[in-house]
N, C-alpha and C. Protein backbone atom coordinates (compact mmCIF):
# COMPACT_ATOMS: atom_id res chain seq x y z
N UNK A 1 57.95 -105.38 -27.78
CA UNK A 1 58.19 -104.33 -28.74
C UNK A 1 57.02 -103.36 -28.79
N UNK A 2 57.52 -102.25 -29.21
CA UNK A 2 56.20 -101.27 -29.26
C UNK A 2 55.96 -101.04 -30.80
N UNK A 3 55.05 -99.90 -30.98
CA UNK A 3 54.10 -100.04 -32.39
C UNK A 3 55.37 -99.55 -33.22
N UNK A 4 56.63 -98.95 -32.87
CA UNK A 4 57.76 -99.07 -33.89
C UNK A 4 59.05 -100.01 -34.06
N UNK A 5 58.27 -100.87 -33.02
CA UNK A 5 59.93 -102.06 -33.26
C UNK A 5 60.85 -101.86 -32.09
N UNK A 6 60.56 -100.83 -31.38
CA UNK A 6 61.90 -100.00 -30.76
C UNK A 6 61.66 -100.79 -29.19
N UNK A 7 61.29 -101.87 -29.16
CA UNK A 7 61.50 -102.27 -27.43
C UNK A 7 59.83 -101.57 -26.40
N UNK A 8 60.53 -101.76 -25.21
CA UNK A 8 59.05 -101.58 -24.13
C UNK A 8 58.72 -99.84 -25.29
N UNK A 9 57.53 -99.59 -24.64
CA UNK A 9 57.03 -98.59 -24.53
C UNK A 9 57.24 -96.76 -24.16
N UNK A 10 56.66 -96.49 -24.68
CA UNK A 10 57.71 -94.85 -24.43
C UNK A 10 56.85 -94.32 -23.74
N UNK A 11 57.11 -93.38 -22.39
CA UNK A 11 56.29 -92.53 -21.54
C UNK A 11 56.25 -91.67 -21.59
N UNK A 12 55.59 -90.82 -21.99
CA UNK A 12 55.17 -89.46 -22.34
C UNK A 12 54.12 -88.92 -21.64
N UNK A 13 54.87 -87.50 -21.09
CA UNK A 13 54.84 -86.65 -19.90
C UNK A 13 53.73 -85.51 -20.71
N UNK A 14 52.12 -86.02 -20.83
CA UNK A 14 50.66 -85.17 -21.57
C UNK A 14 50.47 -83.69 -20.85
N UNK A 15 51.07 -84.30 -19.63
CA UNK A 15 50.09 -82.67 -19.06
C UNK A 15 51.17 -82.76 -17.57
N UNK A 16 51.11 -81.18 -17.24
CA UNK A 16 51.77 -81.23 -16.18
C UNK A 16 51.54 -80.16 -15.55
N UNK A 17 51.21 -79.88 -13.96
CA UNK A 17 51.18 -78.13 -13.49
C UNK A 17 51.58 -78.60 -12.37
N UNK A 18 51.92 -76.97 -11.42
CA UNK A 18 52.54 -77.04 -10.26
C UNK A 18 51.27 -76.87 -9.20
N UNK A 19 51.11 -76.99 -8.11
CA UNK A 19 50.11 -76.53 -7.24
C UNK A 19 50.77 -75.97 -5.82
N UNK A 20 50.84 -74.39 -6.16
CA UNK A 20 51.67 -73.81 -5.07
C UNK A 20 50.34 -73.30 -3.87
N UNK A 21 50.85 -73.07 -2.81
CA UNK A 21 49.85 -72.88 -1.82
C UNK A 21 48.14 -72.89 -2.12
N UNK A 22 47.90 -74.05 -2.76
CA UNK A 22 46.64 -74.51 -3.12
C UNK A 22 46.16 -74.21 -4.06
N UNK A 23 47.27 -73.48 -5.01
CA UNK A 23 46.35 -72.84 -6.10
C UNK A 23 47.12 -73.46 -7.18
N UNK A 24 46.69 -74.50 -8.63
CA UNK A 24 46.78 -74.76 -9.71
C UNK A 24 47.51 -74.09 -10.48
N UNK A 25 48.83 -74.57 -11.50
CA UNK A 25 49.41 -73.25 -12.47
C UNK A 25 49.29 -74.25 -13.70
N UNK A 26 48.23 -74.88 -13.93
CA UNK A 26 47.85 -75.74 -14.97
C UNK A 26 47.77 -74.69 -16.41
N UNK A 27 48.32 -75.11 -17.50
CA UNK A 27 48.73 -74.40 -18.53
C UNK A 27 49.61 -72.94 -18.32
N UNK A 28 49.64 -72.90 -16.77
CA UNK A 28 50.97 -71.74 -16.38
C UNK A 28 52.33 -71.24 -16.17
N UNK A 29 52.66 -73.04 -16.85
CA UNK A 29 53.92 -73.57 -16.25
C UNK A 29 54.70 -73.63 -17.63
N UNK A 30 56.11 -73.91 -17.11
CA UNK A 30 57.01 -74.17 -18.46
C UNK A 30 57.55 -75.72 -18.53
N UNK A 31 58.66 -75.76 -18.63
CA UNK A 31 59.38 -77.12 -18.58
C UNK A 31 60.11 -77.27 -17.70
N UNK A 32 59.92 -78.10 -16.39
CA UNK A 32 60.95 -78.33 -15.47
C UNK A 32 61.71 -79.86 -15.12
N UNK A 33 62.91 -79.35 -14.76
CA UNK A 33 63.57 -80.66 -14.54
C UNK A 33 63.51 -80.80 -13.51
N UNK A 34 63.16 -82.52 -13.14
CA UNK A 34 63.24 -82.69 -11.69
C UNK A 34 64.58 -83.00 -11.28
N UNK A 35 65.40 -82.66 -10.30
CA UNK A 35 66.79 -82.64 -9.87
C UNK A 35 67.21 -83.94 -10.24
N UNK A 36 68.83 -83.83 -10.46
CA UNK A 36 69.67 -85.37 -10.69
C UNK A 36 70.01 -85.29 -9.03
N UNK A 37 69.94 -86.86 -8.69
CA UNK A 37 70.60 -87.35 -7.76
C UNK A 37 72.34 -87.39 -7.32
N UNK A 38 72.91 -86.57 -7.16
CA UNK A 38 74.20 -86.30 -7.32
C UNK A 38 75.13 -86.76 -5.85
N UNK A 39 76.16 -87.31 -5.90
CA UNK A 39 76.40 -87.64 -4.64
C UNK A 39 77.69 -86.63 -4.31
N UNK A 40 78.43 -86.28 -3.09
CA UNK A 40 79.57 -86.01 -2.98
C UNK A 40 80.84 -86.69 -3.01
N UNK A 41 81.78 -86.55 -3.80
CA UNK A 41 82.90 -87.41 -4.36
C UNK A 41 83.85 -86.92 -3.37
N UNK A 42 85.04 -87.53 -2.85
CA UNK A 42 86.21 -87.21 -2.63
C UNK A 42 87.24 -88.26 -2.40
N UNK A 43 88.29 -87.79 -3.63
CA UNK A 43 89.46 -88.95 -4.23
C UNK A 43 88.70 -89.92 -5.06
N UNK A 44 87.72 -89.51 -6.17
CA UNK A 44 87.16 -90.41 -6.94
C UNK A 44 86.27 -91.34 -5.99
N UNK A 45 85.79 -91.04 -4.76
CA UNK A 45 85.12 -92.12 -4.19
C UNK A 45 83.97 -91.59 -3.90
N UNK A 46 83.08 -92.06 -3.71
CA UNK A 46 81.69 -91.36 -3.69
C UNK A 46 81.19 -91.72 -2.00
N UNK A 47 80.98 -90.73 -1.27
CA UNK A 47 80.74 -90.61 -0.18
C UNK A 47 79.48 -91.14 0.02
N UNK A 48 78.27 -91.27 -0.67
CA UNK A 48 76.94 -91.93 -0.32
C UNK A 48 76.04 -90.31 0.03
N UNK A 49 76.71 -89.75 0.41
CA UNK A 49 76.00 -88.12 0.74
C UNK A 49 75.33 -87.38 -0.46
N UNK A 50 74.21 -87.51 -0.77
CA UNK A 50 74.27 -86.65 -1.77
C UNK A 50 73.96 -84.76 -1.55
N UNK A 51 74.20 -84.41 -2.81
CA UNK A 51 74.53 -83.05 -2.84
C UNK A 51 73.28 -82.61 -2.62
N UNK A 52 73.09 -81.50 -2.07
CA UNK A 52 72.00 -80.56 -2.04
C UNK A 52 71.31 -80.44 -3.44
N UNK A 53 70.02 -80.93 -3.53
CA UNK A 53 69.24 -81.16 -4.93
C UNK A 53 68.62 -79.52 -5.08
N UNK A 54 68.48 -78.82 -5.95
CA UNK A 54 67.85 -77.63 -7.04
C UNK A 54 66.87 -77.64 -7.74
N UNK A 55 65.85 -77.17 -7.56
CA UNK A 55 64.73 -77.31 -8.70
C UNK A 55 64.54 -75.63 -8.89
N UNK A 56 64.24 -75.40 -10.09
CA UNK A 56 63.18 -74.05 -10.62
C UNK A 56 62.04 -74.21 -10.93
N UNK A 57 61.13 -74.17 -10.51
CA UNK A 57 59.58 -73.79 -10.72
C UNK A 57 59.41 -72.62 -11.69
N UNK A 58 59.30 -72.87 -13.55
CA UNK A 58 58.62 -71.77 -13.93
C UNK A 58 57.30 -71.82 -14.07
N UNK A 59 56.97 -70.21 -13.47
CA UNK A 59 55.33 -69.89 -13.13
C UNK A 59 54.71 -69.04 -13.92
N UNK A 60 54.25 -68.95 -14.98
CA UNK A 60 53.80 -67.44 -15.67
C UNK A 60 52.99 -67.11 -15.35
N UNK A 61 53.13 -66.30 -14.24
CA UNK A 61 51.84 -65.93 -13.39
C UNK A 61 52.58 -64.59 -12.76
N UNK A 62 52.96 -63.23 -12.40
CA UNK A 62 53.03 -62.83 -11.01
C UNK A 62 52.98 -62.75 -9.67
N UNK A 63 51.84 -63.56 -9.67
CA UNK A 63 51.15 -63.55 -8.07
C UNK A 63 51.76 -63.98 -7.24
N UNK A 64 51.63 -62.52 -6.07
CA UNK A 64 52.65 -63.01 -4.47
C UNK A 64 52.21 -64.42 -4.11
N UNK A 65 51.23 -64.80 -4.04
CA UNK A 65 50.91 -65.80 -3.50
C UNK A 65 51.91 -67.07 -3.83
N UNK A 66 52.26 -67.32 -4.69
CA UNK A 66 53.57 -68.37 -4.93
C UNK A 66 54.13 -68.31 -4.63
N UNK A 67 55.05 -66.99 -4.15
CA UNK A 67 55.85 -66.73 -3.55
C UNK A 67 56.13 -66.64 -2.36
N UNK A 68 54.95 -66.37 -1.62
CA UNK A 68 54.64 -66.22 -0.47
C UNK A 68 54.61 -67.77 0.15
N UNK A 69 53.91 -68.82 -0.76
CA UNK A 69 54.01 -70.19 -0.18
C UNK A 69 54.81 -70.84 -0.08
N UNK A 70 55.88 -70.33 -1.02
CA UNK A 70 57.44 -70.81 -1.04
C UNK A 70 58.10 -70.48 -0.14
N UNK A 71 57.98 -68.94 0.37
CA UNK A 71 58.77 -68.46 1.37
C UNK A 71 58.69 -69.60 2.33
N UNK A 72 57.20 -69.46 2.65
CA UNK A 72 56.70 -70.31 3.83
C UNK A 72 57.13 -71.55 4.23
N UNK A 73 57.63 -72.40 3.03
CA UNK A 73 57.63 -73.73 3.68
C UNK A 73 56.45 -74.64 3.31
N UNK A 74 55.37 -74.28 2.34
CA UNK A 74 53.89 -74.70 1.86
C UNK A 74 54.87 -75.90 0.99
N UNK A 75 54.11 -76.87 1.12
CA UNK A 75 54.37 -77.95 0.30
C UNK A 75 54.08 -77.33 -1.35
N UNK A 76 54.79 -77.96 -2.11
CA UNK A 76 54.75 -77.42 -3.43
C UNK A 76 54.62 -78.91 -4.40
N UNK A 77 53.55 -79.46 -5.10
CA UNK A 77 52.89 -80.58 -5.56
C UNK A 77 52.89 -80.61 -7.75
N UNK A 78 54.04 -81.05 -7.76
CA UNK A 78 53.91 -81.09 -9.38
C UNK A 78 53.15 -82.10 -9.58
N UNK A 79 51.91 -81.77 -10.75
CA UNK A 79 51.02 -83.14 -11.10
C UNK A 79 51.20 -83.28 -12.04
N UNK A 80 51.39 -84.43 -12.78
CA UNK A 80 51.57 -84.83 -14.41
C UNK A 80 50.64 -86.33 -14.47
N UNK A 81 50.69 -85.94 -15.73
CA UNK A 81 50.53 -87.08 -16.57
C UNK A 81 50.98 -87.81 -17.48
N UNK A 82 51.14 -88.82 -17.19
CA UNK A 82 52.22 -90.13 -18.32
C UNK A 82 51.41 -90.71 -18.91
N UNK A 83 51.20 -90.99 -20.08
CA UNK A 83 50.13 -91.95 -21.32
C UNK A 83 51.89 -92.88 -21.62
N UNK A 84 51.48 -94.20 -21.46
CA UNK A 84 52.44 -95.04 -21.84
C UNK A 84 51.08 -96.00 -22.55
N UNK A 85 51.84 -96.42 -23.68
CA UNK A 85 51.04 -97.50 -24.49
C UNK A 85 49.86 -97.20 -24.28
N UNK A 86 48.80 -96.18 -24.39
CA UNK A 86 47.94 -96.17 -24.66
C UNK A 86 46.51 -95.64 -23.39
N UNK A 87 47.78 -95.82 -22.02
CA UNK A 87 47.39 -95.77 -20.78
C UNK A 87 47.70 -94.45 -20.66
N UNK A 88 47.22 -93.75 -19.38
CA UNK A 88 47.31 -92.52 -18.29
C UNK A 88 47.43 -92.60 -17.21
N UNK A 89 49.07 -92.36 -16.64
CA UNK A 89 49.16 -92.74 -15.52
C UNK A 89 49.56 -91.30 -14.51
N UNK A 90 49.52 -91.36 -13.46
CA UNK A 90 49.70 -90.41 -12.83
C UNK A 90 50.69 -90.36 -12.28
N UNK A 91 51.42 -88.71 -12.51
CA UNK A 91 52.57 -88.79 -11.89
C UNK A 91 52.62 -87.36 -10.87
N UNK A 92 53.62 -87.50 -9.68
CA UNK A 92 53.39 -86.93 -8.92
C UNK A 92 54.59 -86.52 -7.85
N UNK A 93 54.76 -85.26 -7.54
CA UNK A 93 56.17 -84.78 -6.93
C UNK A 93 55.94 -83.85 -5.80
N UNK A 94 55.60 -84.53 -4.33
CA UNK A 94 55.53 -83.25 -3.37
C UNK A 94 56.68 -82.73 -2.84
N UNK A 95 56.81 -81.46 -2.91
CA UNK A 95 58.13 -81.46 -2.26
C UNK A 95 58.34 -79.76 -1.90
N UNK A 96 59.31 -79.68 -0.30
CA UNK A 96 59.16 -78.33 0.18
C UNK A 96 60.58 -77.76 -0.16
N UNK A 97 60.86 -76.53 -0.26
CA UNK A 97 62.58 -76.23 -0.37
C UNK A 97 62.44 -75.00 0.58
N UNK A 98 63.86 -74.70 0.12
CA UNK A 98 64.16 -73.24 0.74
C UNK A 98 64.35 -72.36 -0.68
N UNK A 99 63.68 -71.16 -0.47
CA UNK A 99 63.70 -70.44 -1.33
C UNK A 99 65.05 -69.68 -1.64
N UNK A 100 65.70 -69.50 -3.01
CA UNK A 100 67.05 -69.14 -3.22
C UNK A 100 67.11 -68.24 -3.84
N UNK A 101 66.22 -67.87 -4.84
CA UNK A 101 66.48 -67.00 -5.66
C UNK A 101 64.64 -66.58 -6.61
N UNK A 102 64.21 -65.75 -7.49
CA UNK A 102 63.24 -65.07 -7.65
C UNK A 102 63.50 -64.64 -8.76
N UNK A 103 63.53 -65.05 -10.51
CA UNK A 103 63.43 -64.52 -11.19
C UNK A 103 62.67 -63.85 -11.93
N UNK A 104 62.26 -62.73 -13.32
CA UNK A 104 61.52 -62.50 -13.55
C UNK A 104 61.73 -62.30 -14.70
N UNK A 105 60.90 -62.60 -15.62
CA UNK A 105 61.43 -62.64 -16.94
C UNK A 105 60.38 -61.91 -17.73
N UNK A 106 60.10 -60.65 -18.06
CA UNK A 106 58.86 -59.78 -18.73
C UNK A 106 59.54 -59.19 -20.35
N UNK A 107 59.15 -59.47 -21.35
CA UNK A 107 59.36 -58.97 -22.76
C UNK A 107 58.28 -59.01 -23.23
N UNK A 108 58.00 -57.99 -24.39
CA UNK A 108 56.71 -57.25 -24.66
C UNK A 108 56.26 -58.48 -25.42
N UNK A 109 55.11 -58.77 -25.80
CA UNK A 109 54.64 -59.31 -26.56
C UNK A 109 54.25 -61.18 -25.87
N UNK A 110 55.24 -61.74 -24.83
CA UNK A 110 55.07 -62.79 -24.84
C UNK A 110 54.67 -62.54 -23.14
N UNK A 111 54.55 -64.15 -23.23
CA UNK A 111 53.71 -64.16 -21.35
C UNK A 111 54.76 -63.41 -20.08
N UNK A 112 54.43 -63.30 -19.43
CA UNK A 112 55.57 -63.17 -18.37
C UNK A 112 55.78 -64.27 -17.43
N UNK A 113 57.19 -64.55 -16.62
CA UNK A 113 56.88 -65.77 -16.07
C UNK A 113 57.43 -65.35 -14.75
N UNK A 114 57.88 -66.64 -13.81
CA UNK A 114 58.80 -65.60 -12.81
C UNK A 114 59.37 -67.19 -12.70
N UNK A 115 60.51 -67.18 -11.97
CA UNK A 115 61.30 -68.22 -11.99
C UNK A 115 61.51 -68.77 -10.73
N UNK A 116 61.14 -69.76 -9.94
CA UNK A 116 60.92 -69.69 -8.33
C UNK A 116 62.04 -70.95 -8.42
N UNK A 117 63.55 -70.39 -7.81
CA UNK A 117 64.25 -71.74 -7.36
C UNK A 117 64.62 -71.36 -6.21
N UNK A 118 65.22 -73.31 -5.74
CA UNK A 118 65.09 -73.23 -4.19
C UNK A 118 66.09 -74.33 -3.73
N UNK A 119 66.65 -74.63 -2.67
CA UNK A 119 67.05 -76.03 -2.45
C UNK A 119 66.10 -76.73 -2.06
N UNK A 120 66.09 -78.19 -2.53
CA UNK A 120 64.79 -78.80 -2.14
C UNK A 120 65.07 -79.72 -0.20
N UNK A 121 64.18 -79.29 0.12
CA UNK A 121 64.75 -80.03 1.33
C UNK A 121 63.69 -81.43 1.85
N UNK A 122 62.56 -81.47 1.21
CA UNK A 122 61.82 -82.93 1.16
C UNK A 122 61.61 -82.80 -0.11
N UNK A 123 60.97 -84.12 -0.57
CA UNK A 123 60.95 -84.46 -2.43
C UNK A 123 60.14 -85.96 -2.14
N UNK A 124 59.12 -86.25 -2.29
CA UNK A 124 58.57 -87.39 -2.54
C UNK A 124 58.19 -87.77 -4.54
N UNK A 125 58.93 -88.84 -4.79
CA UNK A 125 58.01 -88.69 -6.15
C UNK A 125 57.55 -90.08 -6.25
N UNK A 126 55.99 -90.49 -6.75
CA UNK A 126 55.26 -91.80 -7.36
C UNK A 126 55.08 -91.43 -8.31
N UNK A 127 55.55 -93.03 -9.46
CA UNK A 127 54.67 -93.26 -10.76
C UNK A 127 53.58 -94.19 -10.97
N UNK A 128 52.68 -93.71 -10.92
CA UNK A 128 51.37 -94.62 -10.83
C UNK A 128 51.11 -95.48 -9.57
N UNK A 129 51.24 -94.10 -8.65
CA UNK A 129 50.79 -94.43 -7.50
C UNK A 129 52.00 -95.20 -6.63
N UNK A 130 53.43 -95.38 -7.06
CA UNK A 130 54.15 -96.27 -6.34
C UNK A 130 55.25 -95.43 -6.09
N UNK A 131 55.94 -95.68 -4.88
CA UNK A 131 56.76 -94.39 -4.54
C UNK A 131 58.19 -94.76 -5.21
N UNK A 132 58.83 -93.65 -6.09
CA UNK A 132 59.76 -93.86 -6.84
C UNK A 132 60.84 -93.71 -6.11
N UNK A 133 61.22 -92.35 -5.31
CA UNK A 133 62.36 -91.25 -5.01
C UNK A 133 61.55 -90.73 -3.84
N UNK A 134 62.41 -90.61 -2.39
CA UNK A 134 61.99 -90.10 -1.11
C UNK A 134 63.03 -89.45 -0.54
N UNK A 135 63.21 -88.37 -0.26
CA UNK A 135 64.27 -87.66 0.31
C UNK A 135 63.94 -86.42 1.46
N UNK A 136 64.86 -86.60 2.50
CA UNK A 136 64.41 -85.74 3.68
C UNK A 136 65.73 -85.19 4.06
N UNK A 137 66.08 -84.09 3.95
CA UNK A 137 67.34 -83.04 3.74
C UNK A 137 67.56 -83.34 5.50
N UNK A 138 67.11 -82.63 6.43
CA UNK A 138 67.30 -82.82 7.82
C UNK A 138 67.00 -84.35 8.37
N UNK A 139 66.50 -85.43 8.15
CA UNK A 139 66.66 -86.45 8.76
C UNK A 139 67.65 -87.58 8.02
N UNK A 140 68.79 -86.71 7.61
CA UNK A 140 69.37 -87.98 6.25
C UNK A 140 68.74 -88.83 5.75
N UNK A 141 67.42 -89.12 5.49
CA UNK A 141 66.61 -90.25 4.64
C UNK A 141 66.95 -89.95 3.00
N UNK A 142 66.95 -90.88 2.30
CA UNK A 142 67.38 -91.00 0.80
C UNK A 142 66.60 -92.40 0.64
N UNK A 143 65.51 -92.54 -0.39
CA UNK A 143 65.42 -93.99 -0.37
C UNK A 143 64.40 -93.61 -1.82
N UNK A 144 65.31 -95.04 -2.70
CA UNK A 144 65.28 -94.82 -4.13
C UNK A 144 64.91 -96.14 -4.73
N UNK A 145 63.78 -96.04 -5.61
CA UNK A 145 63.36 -97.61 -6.14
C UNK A 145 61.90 -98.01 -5.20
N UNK A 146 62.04 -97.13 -4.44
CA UNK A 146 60.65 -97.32 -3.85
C UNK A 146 61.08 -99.11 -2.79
N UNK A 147 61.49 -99.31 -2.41
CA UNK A 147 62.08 -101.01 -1.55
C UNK A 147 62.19 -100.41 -0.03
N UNK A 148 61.91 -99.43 0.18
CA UNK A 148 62.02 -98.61 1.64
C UNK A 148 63.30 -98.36 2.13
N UNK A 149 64.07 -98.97 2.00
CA UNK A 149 65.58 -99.10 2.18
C UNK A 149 66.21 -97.28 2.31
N UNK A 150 66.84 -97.03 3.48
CA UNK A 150 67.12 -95.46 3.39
C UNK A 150 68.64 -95.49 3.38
N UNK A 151 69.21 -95.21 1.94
CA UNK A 151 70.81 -95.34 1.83
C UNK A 151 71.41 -94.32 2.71
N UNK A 152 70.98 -93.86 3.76
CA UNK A 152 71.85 -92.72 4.88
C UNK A 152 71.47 -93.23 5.85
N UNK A 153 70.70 -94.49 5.97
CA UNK A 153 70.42 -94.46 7.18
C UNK A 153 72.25 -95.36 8.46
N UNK A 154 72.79 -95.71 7.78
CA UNK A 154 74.29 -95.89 8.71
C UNK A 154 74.72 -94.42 8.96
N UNK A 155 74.90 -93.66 7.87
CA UNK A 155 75.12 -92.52 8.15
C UNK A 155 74.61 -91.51 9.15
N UNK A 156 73.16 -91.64 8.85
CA UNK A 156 72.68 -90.56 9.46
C UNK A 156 72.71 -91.08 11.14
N UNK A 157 72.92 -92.51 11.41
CA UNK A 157 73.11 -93.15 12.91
C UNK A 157 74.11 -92.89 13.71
N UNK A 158 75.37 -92.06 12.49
CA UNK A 158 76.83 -92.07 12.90
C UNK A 158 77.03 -90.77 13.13
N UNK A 159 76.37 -89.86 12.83
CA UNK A 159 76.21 -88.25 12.90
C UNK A 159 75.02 -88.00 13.65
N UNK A 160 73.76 -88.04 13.41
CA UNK A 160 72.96 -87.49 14.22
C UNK A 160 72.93 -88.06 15.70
């Protein structure tokens, strides 16, 4: 139980920034979701394929340079931090996409941001150092729970 009765412990996400082509957006950032794992269905059956994953990167920043690293193909590195029970653990998301779209969001008075989404086409994520979620868009790899196990790998033997 934790200090309210309520079972294990609650993880809470202290600090978090993006690090686009080497440069920090620590206190520059907004709230992002990291993609749901979604598979492709057909006739209620779930094919094992999953769907092309989406992320938005908000940046309140302007600078080409984010943009420019995105274009590129630059690995793009969310760093956080998790305090569970009292601890700080590190959390961590490398991952490259294809760039899709470029928003920009400017109103007087508040920050400006720009909105960088993309399809993600690699995605590594560890919590405290242990690999959670691994995904590689061109080599069908999918492997979840961190056990190494790559749920495409029949697939990807039968197609590629």
């Amino acid at each position: 139980m934790n200090k309210n009765g309520l079972g294990s412990p609650a993880q809470n996400m202290s600090g978090l920034s993006i690090v686009i082509g080497g440069k920090n957006t620590f206190g520059k950032t907004g709230d992002i979701k990291i993609p749901d794992w979604e598979f492709e269905v057909v006739n209620e059956e779930s094919t094992g394929i999953p769907k092309s994953p989406k992320i938005t990167l908000p940046v309140h920043d302007l600078g080409a340079e984010y943009i420019s690293a995105v274009q590129n193909g630059e690995s793009i590195v969310l760093k956080g931090n998790i305090r569970e029970d009292g601890e700080d653990k590190p959390y961590v998301v490398t991952m490259t996409l294809q760039l899709h779209k470029i928003g920009t969001e400017i109103k007087e008075g508040e920050s400006v941001k720009r909105n960088l989404e993309g399809r993600i086409d690699t995605f590594e994520e560890t919590v405290d150092g242990k690999q959670t979620i691994k995904y590689n868009r061109s080599s069908l790899e999918l492997i979840v729970g961190g056990d190494g196990k790559n749920l495409l790998e029949k697939f990807a033997s039968n197609v590629l």
